[in-house]
PDB file of N, CA and C in Angstrom:
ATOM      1  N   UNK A   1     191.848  90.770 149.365  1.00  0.00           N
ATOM      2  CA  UNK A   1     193.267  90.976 149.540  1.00  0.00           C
ATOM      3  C   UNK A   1     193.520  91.112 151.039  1.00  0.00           C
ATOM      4  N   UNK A   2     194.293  90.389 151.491  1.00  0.00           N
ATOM      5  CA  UNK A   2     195.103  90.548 153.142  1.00  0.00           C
ATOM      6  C   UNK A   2     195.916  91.819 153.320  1.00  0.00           C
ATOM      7  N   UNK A   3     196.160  91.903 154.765  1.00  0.00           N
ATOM      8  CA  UNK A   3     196.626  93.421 154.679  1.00  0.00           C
ATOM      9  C   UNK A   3     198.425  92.442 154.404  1.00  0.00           C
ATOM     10  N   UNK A   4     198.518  91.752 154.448  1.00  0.00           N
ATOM     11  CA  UNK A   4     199.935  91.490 154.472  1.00  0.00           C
ATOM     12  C   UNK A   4     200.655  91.875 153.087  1.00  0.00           C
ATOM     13  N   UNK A   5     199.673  91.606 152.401  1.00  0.00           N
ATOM     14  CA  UNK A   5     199.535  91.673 150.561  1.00  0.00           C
ATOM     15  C   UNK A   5     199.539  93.410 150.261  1.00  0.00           C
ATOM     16  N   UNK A   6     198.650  93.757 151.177  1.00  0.00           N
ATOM     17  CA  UNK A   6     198.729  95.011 150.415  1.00  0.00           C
ATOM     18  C   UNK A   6     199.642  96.269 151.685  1.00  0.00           C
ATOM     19  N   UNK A   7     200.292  95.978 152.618  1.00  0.00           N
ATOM     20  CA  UNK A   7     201.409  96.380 153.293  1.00  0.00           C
ATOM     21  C   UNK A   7     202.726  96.150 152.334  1.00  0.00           C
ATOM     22  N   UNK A   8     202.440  95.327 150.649  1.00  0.00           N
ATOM     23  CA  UNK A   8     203.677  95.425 150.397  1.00  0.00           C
ATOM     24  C   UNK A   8     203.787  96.272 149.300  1.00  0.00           C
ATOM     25  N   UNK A   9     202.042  96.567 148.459  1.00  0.00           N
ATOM     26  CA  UNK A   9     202.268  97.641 147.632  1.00  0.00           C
ATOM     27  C   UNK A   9     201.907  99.525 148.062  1.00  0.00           C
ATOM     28  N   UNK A  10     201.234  99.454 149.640  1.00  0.00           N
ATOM     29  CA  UNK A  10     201.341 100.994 149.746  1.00  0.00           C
ATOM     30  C   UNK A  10     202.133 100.488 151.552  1.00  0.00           C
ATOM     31  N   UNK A  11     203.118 101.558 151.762  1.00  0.00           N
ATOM     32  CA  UNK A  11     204.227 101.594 152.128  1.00  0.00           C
ATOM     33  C   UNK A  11     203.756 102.297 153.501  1.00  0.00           C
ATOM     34  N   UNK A  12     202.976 101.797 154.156  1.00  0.00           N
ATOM     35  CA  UNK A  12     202.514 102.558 155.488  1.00  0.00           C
ATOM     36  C   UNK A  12     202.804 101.111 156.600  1.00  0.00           C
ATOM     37  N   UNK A  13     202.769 101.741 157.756  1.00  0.00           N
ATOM     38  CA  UNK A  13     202.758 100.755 159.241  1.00  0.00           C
ATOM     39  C   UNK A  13     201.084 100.220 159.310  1.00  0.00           C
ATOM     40  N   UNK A  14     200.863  98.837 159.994  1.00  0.00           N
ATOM     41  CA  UNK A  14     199.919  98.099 160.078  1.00  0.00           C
ATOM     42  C   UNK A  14     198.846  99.684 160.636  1.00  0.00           C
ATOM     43  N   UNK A  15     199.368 100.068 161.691  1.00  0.00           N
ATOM     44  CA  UNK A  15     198.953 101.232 162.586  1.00  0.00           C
ATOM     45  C   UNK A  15     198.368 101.967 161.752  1.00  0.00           C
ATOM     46  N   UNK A  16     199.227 102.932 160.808  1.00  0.00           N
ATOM     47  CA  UNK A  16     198.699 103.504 159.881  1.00  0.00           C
ATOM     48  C   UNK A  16     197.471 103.058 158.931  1.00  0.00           C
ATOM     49  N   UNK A  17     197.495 102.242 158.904  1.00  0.00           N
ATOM     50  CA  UNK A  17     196.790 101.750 157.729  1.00  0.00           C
ATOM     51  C   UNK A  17     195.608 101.533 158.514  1.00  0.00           C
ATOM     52  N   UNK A  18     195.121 100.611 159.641  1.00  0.00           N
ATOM     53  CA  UNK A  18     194.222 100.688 160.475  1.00  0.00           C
ATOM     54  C   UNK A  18     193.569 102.049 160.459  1.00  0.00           C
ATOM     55  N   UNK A  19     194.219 103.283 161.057  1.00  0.00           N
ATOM     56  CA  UNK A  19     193.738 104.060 161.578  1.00  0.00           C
ATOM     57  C   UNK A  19     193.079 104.895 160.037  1.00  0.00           C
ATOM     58  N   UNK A  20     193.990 104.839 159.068  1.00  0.00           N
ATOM     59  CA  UNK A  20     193.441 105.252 157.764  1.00  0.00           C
ATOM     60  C   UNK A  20     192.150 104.556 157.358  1.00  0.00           C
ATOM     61  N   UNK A  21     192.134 103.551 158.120  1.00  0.00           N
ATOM     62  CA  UNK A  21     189.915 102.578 157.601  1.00  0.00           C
ATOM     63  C   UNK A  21     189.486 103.525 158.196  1.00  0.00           C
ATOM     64  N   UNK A  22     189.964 103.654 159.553  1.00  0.00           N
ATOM     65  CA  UNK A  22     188.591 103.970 160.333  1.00  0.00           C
ATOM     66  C   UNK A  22     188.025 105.026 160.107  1.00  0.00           C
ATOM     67  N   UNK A  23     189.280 106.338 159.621  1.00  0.00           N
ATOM     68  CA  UNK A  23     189.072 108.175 159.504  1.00  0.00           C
ATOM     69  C   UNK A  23     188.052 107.721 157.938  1.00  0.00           C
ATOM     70  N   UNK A  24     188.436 107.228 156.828  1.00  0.00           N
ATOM     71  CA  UNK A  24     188.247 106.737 155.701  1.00  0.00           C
ATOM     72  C   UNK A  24     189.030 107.153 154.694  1.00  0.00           C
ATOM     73  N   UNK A  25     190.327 107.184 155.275  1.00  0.00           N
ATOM     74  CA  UNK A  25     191.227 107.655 154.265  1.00  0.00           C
ATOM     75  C   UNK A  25     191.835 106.100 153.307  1.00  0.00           C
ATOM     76  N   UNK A  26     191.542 105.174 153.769  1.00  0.00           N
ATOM     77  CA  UNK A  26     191.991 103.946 153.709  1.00  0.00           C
ATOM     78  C   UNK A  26     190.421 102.713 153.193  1.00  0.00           C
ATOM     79  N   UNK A  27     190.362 102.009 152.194  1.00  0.00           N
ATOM     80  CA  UNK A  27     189.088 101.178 152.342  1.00  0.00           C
ATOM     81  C   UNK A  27     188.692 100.822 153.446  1.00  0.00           C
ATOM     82  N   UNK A  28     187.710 100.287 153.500  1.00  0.00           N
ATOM     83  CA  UNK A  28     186.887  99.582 154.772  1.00  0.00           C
ATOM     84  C   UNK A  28     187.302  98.375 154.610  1.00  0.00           C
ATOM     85  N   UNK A  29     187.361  97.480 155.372  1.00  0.00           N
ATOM     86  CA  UNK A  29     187.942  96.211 155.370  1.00  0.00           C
ATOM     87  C   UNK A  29     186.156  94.852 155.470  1.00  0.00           C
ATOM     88  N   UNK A  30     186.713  93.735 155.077  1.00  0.00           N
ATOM     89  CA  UNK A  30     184.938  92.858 155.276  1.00  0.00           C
ATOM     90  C   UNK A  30     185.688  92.024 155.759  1.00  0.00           C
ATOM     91  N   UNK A  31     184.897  91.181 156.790  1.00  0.00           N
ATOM     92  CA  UNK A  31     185.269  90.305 158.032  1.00  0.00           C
ATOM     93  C   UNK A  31     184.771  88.964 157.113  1.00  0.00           C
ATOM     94  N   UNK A  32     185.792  88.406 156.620  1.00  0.00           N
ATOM     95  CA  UNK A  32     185.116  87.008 156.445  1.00  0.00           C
ATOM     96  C   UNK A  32     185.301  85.651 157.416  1.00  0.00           C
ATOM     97  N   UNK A  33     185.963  85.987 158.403  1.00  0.00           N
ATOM     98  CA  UNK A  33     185.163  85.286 159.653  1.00  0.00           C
ATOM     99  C   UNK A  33     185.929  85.705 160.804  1.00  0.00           C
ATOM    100  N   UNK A  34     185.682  84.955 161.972  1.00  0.00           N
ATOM    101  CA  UNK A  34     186.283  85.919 163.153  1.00  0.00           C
ATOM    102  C   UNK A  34     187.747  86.583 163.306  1.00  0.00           C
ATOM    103  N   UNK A  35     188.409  85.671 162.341  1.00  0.00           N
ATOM    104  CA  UNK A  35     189.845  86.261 162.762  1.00  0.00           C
ATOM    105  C   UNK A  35     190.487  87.034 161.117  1.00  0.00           C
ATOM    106  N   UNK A  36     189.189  86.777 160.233  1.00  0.00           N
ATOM    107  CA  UNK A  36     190.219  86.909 158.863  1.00  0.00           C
ATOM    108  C   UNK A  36     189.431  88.344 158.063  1.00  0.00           C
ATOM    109  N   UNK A  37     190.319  88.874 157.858  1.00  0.00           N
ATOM    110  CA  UNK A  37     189.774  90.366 157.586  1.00  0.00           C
ATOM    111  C   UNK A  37     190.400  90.655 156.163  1.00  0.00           C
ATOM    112  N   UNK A  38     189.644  91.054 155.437  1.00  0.00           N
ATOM    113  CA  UNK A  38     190.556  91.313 153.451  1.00  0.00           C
ATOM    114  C   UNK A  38     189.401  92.027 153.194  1.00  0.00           C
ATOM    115  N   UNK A  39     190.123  92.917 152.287  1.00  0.00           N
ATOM    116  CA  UNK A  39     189.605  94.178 151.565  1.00  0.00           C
ATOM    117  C   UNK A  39     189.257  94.004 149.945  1.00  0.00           C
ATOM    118  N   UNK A  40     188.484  94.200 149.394  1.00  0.00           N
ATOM    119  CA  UNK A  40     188.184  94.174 147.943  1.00  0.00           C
ATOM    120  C   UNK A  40     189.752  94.522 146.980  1.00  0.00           C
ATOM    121  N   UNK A  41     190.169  94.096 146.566  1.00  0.00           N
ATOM    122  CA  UNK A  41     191.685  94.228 145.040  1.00  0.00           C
ATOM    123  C   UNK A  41     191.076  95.494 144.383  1.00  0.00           C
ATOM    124  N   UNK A  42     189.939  95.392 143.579  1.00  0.00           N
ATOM    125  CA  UNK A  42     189.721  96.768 143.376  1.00  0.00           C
ATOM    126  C   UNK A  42     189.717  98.329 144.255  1.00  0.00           C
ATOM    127  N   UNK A  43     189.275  98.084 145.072  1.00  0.00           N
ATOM    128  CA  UNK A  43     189.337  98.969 146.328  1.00  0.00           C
ATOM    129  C   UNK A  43     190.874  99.003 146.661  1.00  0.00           C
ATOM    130  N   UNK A  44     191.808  98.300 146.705  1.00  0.00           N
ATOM    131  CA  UNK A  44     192.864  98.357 147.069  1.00  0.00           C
ATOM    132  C   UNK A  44     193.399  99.310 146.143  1.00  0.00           C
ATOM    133  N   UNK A  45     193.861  98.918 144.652  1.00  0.00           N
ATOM    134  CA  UNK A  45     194.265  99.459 143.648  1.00  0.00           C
ATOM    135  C   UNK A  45     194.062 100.510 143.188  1.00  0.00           C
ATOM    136  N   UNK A  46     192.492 100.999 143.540  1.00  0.00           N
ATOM    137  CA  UNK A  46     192.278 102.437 142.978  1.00  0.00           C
ATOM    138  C   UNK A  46     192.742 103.192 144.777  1.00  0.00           C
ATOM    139  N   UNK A  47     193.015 102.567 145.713  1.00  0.00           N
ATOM    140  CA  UNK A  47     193.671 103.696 146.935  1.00  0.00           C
ATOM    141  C   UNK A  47     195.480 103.720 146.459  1.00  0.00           C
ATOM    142  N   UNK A  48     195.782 102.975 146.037  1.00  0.00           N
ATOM    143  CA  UNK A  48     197.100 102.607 145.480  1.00  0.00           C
ATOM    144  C   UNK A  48     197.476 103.883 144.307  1.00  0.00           C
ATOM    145  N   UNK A  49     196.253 104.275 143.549  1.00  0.00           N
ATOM    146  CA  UNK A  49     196.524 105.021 142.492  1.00  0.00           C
ATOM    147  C   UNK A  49     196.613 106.284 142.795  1.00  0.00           C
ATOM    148  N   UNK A  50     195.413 106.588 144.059  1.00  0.00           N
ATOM    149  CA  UNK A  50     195.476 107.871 144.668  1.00  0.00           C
ATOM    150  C   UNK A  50     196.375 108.353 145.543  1.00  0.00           C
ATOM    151  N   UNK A  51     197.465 107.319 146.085  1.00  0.00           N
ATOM    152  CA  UNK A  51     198.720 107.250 146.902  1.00  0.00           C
ATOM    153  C   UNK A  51     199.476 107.733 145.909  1.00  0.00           C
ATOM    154  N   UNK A  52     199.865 107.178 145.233  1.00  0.00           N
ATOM    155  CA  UNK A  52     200.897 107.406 143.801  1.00  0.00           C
ATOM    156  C   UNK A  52     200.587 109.168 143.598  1.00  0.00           C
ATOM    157  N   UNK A  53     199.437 108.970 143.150  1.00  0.00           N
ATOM    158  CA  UNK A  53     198.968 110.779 143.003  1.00  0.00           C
ATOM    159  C   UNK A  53     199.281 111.707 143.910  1.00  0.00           C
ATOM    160  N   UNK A  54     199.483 111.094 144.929  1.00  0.00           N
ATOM    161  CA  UNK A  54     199.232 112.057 146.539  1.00  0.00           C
ATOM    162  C   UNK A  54     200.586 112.566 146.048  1.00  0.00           C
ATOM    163  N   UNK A  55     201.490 111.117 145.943  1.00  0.00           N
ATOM    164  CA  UNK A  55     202.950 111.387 146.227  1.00  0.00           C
ATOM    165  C   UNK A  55     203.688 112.050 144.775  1.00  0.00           C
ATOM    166  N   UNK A  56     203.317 111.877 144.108  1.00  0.00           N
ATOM    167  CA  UNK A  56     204.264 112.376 142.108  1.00  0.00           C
ATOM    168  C   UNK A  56     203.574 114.374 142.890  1.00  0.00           C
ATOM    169  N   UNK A  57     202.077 114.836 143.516  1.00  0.00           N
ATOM    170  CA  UNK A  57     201.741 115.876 143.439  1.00  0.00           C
ATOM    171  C   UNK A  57     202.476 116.422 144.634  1.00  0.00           C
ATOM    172  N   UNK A  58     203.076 115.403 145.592  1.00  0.00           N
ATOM    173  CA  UNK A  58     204.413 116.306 146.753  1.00  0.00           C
ATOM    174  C   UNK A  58     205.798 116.856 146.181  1.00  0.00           C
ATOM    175  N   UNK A  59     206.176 115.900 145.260  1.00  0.00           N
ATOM    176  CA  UNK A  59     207.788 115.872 144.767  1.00  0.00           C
ATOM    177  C   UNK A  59     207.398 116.907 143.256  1.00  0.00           C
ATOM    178  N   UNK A  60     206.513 117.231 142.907  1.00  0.00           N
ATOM    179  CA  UNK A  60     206.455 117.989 141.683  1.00  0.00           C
ATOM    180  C   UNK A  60     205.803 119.302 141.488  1.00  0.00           C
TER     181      UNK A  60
END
């Protein structure tokens, strides 16, 4: 998955999301060649689920 793809289902800045790989709050990303960088769909989806969680356990 591209970050463009998944900048549209969790709701953070490119910035954010970068800096969330690196701490490891965010997946690790795999280089499939010099310029093209995508993250596993599974890996995406289960950080997607724990976002959702983060956020239903702020508002409730």
């Amino acid at each position: 998955m591209r970050l463009s793809q998944i900048l549209k289902l969790i709701p953070v800045s490119k910035a954010t999301w970068w800096n969330g790989c690196k701490t490891g709050q965010f997946p690790k990303p795999y280089k499939l060649g010099p310029r093209i960088t995508a993250w596993k769909t599974s890996d995406i989806y289960q950080c997607l689920q724990q976002f959702q969680l983060s956020r239903e356990n702020k508002s409730g």
